[in-house]
Protein backbone atom coordinates (compact mmCIF):
# COMPACT_ATOMS: atom_id res chain seq x y z
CA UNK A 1 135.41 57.38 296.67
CA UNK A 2 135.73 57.98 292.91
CA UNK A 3 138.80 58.23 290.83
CA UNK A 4 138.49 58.74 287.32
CA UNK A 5 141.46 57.99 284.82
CA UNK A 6 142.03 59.06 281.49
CA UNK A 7 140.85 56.63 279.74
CA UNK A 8 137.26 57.67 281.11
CA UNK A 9 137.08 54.11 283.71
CA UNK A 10 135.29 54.75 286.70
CA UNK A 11 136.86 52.77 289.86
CA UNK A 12 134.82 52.42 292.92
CA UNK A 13 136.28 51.34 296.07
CA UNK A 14 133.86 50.69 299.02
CA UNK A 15 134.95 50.94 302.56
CA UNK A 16 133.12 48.30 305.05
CA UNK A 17 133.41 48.52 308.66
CA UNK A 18 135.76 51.29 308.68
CA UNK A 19 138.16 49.39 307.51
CA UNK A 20 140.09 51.96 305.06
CA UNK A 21 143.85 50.08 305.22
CA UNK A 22 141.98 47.79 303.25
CA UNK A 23 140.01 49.63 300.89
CA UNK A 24 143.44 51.73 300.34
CA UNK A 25 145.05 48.33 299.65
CA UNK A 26 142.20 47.70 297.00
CA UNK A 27 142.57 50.57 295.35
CA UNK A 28 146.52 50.75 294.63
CA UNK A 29 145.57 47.58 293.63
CA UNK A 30 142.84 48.22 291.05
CA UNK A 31 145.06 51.57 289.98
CA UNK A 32 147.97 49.38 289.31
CA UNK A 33 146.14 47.00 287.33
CA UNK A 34 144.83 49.48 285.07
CA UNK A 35 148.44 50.91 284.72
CA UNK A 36 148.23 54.13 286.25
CA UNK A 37 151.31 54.40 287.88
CA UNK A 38 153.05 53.59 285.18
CA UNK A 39 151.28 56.45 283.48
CA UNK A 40 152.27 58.81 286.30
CA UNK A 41 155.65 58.04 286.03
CA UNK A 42 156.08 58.12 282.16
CA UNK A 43 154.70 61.63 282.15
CA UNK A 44 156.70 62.71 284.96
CA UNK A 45 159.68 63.81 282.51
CA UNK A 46 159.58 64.68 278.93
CA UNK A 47 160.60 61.85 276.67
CA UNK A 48 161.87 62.06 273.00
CA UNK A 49 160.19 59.80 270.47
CA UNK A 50 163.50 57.99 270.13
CA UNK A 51 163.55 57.65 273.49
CA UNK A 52 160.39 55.77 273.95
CA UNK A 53 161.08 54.00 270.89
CA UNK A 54 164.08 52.55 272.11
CA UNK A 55 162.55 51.58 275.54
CA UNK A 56 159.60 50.35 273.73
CA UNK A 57 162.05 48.07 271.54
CA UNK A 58 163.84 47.08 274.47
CA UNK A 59 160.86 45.75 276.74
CA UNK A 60 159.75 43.74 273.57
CA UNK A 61 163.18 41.98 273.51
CA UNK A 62 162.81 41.10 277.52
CA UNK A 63 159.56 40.32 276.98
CA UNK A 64 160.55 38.22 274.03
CA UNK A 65 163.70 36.35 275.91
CA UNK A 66 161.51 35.61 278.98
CA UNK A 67 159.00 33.74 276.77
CA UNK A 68 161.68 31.89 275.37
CA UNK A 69 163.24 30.96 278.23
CA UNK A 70 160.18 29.84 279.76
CA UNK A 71 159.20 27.83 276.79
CA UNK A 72 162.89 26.24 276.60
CA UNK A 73 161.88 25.03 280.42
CA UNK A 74 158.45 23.67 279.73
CA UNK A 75 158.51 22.42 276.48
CA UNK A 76 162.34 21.76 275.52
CA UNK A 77 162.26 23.73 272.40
């Protein structure tokens, strides 16, 4: 089984003993990793620039806070 994504990665799944729960498992796995379903569901609608922009800008300031706070717990400052 081949997938190929946009950004021209090849992922190869192999299934062993029949067993294709598991090889499905690895894939969604390898596929989520490599941020494809985020990419399905960004292009799902149409999004302004401003739009992404501002989601863009949020995420940084989660992403920022979350560091802090996690710093704040390890190291105090």
């Amino acid at each position: 089984m081949y997938i190929t994504l946009e950004k021209e990665t090849e992922v190869r799944i192999e299934v062993r003993n029949n067993n294709v729960d598991k090889a499905m498992r690895i894939l969604k796995k390898k596929l989520t990793e490599d941020g494809f379903f985020n990419e399905l569901r960004q292009r799902e609608f149409y999004e302004s620039k401003g739009t992404k922009r501002r989601k863009a800008k949020a995420a940084a300031k989660r992403r920022s806070e979350r560091d802090l706070k996690k710093r704040m717990e390890n190291e105090g400052y």
